[in-house]
N, C-alpha and C. Protein backbone atom coordinates (compact mmCIF):
# COMPACT_ATOMS: atom_id res chain seq x y z
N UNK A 1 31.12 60.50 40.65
CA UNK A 1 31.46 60.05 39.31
C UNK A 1 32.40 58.86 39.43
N UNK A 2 31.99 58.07 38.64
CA UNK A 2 33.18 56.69 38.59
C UNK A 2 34.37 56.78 38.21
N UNK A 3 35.50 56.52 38.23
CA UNK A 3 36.59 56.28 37.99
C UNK A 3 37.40 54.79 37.56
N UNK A 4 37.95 55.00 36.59
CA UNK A 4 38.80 53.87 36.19
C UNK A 4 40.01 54.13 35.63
N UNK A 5 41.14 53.57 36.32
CA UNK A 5 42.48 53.65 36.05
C UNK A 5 42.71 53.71 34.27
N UNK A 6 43.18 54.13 34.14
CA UNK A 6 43.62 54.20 32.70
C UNK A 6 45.30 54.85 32.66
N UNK A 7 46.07 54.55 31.75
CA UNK A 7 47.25 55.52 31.68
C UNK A 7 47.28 55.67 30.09
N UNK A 8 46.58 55.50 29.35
CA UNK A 8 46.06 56.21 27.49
C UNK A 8 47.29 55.26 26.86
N UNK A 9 47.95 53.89 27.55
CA UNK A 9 48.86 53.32 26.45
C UNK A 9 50.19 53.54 27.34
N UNK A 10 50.21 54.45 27.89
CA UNK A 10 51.94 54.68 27.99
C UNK A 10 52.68 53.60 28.66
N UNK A 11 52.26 52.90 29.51
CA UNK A 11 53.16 51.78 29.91
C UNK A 11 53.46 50.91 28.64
N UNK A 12 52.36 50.75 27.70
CA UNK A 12 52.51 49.47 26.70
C UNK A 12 53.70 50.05 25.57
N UNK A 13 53.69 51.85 25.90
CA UNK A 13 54.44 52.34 24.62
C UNK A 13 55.81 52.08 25.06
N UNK A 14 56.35 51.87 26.37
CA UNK A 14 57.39 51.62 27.00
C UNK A 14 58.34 52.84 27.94
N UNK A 15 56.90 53.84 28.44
CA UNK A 15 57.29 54.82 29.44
C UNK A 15 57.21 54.37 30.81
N UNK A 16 57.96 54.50 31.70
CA UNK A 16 57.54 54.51 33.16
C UNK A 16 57.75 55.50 34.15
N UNK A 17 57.63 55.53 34.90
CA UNK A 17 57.35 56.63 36.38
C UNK A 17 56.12 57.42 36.28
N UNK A 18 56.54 58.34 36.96
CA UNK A 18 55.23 59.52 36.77
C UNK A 18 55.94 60.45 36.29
N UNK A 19 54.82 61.45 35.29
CA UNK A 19 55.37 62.55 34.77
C UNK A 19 54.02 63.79 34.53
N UNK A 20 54.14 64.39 33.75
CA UNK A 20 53.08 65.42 34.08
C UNK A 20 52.48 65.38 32.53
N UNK A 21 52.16 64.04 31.73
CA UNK A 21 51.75 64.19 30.77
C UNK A 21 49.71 64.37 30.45
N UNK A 22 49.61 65.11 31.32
CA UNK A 22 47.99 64.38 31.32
C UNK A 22 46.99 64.91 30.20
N UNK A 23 47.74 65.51 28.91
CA UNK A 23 47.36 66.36 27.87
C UNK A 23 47.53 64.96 27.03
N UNK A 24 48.55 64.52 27.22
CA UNK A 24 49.18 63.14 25.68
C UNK A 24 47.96 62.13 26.41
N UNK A 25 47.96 61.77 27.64
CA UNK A 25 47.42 60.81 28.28
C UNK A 25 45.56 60.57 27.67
N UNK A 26 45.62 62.11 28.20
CA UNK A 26 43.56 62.20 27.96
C UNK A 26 43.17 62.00 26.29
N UNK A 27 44.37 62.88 25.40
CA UNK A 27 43.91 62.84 24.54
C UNK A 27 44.13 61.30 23.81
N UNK A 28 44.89 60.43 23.93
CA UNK A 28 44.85 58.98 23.64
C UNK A 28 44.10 58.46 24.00
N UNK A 29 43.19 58.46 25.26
CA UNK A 29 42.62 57.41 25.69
C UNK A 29 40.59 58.13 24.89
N UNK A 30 40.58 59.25 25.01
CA UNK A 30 39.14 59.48 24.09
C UNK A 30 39.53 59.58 22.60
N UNK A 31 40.57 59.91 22.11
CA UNK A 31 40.44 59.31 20.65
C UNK A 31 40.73 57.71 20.57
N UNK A 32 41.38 57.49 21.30
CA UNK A 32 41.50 55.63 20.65
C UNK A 32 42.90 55.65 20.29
N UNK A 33 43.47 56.49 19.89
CA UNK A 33 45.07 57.07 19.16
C UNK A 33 45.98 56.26 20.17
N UNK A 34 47.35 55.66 19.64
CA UNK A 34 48.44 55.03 20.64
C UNK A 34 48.60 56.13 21.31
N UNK A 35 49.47 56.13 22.47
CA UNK A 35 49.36 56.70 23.24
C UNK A 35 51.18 57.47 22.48
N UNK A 36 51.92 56.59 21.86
CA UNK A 36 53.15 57.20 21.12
C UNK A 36 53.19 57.83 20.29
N UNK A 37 52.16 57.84 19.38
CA UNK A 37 51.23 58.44 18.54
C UNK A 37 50.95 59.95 18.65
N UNK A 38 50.66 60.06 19.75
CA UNK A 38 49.85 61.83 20.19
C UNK A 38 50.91 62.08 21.38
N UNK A 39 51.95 61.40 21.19
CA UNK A 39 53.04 62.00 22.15
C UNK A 39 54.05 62.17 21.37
N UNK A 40 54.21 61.79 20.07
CA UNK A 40 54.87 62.17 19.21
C UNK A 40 54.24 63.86 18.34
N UNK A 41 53.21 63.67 18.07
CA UNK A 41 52.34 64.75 17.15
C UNK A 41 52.11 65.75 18.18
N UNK A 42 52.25 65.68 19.38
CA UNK A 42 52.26 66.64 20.20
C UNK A 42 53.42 67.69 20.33
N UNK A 43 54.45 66.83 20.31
CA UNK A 43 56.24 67.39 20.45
C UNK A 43 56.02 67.83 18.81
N UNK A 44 55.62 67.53 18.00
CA UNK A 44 55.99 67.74 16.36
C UNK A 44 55.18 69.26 16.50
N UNK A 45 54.18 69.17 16.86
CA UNK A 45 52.74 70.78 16.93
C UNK A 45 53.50 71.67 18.01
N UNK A 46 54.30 71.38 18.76
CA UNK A 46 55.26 72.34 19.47
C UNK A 46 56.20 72.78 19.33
N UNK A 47 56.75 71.89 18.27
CA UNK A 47 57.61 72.77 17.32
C UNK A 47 57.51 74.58 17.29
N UNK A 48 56.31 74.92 16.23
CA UNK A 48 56.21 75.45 16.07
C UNK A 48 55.66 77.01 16.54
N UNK A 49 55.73 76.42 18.24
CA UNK A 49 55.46 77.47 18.82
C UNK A 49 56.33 79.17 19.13
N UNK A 50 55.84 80.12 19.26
CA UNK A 50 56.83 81.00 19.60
C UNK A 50 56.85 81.27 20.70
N UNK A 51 58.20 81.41 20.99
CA UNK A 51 58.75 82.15 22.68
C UNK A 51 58.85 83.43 22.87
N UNK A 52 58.51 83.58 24.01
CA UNK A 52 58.16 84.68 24.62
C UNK A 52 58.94 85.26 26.05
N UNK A 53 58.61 85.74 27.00
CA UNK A 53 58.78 86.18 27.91
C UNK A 53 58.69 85.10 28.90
N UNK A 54 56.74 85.03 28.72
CA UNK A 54 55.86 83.89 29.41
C UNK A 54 56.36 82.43 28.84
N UNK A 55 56.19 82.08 27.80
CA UNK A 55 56.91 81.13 27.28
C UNK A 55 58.77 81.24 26.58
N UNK A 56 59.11 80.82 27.47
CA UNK A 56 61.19 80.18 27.73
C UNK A 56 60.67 79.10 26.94
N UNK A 57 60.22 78.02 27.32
CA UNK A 57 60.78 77.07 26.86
C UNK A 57 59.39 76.92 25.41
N UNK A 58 59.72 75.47 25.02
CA UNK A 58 58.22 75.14 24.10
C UNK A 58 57.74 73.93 25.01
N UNK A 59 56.78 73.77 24.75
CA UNK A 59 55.95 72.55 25.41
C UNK A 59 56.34 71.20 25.36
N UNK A 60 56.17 70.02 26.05
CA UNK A 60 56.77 68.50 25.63
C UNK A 60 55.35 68.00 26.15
N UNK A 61 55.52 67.27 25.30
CA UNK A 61 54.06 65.86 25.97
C UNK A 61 54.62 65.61 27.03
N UNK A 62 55.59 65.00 27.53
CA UNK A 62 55.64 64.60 28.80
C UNK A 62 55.66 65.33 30.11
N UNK A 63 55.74 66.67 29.51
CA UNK A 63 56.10 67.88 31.17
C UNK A 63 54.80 69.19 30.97
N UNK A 64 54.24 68.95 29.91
CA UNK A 64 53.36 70.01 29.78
C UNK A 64 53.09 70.78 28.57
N UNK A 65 51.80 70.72 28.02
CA UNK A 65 51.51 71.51 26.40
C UNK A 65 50.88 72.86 27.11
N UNK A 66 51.42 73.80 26.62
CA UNK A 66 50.61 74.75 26.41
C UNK A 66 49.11 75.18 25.61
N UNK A 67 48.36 75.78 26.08
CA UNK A 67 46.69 75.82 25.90
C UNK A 67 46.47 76.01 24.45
N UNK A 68 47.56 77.31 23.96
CA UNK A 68 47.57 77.29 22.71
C UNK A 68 47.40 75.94 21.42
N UNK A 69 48.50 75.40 22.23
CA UNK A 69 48.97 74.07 21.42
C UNK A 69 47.99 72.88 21.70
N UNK A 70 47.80 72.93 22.37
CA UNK A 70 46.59 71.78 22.49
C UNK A 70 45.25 72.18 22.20
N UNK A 71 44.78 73.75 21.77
CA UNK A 71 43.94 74.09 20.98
C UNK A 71 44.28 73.58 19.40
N UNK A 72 45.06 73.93 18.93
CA UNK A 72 45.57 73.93 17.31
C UNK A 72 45.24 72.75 17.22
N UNK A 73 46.35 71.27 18.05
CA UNK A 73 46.24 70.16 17.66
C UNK A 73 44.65 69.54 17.81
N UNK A 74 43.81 69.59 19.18
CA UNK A 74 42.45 69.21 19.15
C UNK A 74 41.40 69.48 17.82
N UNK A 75 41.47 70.59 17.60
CA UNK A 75 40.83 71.43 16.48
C UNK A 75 41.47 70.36 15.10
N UNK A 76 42.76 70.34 14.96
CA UNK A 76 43.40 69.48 13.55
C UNK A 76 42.71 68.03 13.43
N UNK A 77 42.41 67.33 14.99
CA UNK A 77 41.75 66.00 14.90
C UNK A 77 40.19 66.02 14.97
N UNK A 78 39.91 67.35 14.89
CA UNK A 78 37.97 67.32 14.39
C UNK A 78 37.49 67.60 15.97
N UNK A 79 38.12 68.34 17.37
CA UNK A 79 37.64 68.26 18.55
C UNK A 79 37.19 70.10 18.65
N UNK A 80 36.28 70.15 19.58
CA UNK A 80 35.55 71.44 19.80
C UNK A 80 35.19 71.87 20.66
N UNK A 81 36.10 73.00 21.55
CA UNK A 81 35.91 73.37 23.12
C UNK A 81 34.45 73.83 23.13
N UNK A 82 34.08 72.97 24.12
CA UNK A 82 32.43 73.85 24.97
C UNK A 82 33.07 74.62 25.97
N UNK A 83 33.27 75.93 25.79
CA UNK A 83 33.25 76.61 27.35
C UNK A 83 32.08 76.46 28.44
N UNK A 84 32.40 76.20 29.72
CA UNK A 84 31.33 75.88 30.75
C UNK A 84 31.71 77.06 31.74
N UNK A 85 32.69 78.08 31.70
CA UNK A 85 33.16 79.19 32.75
C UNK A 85 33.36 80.17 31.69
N UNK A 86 33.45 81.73 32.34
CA UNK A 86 33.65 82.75 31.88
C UNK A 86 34.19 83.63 32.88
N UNK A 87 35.41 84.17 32.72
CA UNK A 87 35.56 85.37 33.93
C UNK A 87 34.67 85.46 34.63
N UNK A 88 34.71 86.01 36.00
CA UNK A 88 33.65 86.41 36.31
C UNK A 88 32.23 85.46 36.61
N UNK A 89 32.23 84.39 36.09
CA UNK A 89 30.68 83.67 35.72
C UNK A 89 30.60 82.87 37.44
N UNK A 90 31.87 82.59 37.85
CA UNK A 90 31.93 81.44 38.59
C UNK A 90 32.01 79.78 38.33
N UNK A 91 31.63 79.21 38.98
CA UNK A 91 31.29 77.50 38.93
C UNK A 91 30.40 77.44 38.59
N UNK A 92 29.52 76.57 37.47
CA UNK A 92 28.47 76.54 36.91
C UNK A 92 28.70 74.87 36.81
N UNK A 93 29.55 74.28 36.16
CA UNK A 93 29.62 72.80 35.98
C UNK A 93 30.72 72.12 36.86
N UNK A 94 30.83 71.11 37.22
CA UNK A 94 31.82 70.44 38.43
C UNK A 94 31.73 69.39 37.65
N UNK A 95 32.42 68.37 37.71
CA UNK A 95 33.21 67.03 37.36
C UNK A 95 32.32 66.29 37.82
N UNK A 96 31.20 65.83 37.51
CA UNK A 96 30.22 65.10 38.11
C UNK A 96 29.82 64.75 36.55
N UNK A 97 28.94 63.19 36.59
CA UNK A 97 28.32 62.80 35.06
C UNK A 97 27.38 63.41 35.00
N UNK A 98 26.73 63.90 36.36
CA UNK A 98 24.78 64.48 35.42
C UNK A 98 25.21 65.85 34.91
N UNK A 99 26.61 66.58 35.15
CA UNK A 99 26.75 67.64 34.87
C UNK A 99 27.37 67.59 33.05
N UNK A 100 27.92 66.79 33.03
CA UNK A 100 28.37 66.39 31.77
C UNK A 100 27.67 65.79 30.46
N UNK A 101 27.93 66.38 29.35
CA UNK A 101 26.98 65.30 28.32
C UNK A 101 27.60 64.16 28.02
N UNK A 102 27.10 63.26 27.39
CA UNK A 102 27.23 61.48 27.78
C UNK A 102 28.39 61.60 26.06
N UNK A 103 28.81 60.59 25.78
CA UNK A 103 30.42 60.82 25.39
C UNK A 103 31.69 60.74 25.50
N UNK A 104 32.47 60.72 24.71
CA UNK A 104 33.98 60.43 25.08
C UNK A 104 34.19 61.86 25.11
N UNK A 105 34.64 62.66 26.02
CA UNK A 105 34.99 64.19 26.11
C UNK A 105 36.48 64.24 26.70
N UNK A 106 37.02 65.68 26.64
CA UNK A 106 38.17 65.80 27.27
C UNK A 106 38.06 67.07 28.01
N UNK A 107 38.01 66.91 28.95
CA UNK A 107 37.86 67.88 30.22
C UNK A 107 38.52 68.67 30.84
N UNK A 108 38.55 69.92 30.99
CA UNK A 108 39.43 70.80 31.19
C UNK A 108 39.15 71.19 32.43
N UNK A 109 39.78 71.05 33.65
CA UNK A 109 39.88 71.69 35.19
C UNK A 109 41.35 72.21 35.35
N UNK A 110 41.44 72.75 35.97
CA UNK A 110 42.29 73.70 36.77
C UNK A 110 43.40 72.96 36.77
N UNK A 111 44.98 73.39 35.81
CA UNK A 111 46.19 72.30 35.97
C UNK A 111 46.24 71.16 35.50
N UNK A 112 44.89 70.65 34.75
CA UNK A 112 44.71 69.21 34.30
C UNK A 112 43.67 68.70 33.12
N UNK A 113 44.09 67.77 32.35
CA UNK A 113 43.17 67.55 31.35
C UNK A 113 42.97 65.79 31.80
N UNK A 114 41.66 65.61 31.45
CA UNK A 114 41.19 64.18 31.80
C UNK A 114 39.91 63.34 30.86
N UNK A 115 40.12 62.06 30.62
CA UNK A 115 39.00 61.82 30.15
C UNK A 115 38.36 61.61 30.59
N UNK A 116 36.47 61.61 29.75
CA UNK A 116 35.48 61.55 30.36
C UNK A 116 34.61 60.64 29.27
N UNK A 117 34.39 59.69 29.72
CA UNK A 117 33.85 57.84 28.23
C UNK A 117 32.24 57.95 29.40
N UNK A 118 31.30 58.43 28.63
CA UNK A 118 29.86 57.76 29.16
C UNK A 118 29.81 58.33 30.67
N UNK A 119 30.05 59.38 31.30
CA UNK A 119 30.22 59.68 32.57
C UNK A 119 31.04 59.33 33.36
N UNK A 120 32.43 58.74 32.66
CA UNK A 120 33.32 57.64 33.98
C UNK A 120 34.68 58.34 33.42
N UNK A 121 35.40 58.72 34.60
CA UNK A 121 36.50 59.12 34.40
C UNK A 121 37.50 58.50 34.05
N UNK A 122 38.32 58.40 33.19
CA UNK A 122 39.75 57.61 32.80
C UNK A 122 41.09 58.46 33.18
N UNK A 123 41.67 57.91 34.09
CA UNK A 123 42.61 59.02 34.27
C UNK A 123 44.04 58.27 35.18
N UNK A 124 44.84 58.27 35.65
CA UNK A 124 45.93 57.59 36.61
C UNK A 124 45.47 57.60 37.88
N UNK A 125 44.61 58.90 38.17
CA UNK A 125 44.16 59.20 39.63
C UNK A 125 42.41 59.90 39.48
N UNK A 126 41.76 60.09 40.53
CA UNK A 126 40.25 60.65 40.64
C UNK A 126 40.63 62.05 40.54
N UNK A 127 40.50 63.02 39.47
CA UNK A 127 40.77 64.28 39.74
C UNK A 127 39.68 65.27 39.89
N UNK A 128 38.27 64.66 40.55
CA UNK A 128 37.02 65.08 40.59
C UNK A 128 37.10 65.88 41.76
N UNK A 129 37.85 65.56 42.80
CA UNK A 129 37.98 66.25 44.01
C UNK A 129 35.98 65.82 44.78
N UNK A 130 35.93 64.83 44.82
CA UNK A 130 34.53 64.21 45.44
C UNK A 130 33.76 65.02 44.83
N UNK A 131 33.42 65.07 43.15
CA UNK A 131 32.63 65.95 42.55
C UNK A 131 32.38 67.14 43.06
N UNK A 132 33.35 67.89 43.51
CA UNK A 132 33.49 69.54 43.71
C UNK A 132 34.47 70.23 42.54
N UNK A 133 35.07 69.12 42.00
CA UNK A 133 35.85 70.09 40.92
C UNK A 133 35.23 70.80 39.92
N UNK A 134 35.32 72.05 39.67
CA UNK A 134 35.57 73.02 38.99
C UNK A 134 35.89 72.87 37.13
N UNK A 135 34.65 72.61 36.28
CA UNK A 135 35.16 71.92 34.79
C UNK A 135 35.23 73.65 34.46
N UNK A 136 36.08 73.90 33.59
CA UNK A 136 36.17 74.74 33.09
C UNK A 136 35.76 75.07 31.49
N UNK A 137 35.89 74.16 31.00
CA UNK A 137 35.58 73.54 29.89
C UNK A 137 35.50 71.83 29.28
N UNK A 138 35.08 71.80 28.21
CA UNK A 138 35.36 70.13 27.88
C UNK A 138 35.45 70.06 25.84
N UNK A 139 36.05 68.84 25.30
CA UNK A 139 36.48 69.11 24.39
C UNK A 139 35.24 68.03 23.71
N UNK A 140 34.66 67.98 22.54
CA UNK A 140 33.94 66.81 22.05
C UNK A 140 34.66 66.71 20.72
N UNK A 141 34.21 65.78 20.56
CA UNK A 141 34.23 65.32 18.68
C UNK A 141 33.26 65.97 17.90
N UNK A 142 34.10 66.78 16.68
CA UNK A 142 32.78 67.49 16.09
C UNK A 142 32.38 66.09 15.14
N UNK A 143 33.17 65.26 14.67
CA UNK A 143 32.56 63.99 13.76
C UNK A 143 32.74 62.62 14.72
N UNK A 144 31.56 61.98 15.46
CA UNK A 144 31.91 61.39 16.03
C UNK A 144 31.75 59.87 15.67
N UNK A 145 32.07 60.02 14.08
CA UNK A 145 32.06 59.22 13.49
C UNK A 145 33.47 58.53 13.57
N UNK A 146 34.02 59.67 13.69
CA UNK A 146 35.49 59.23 13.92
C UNK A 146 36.49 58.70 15.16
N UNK A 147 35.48 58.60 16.22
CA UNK A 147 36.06 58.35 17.03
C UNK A 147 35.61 57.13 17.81
């Protein structure tokens, strides 16, 4: 699968180093959204999370959203998980384009979310693992009029 550097805006928004945002990152660069934009509405949708045991802290765009929260918010901007795994099911789809439908998607593997524009990855780094990675799911546009 191809790869092309992307960072979804954040240098232009005026972030630097590395950080572990790759939830604010993916989801800017397949909606089109600034990248300050959905790193703001991200911290605002985490607000409202509750703590727990498992969850101490609440989520930040920049260090990590929880699954919950990045369900609610995807779903609020018109997006719709395809599950591709099930307990139990194994590996069925890997990070490869013929495995993928053609689209701006957001891709769910193991520890990481990434985009996926027409079969080509957008991301800071290749997180395909030489097309052996493991998709677990992927997110589409239910109106992709909108995007």
């Amino acid at each position: 699968m191809k790869y092309t550097y992307n960072d979804g805006g954040r240098k232009v928004a005026g972030f630097t180093g590395t950080t572990g945002d790759c939830v604010c990152r993916s989801i800017a660069i397949a909606t089109g959204l600034p990248y300050l934009q959905v790193y703001n509405a991200l911290n605002h949708t985490a607000q409202s999370e509750r703590r727990s045991r498992r969850k101490r802290k609440r989520s930040s765009a920049r260090t990590g959203i929880y699954k919950g929260t990045i369900r609610r918010f995807l779903i609020s901007l018109g997006w719709r998980f395809n599950p591709t795994m099930t307990i139990g099911s194994g590996c069925r789809v890997h990070l490869k384009a013929i495995e993928l439908p053609k689209g701006r998607l957001i891709v769910q593997v193991s520890k990481h979310l990434t985009a996926v524009i027409e079969g080509k990855i957008h991301d800071t780094h290749d997180p395909s693992r030489e097309e052996t990675r493991c998709v677990y799911g992927y997110w589409t546009n239910s109106n992709p009029n909108l995007a």
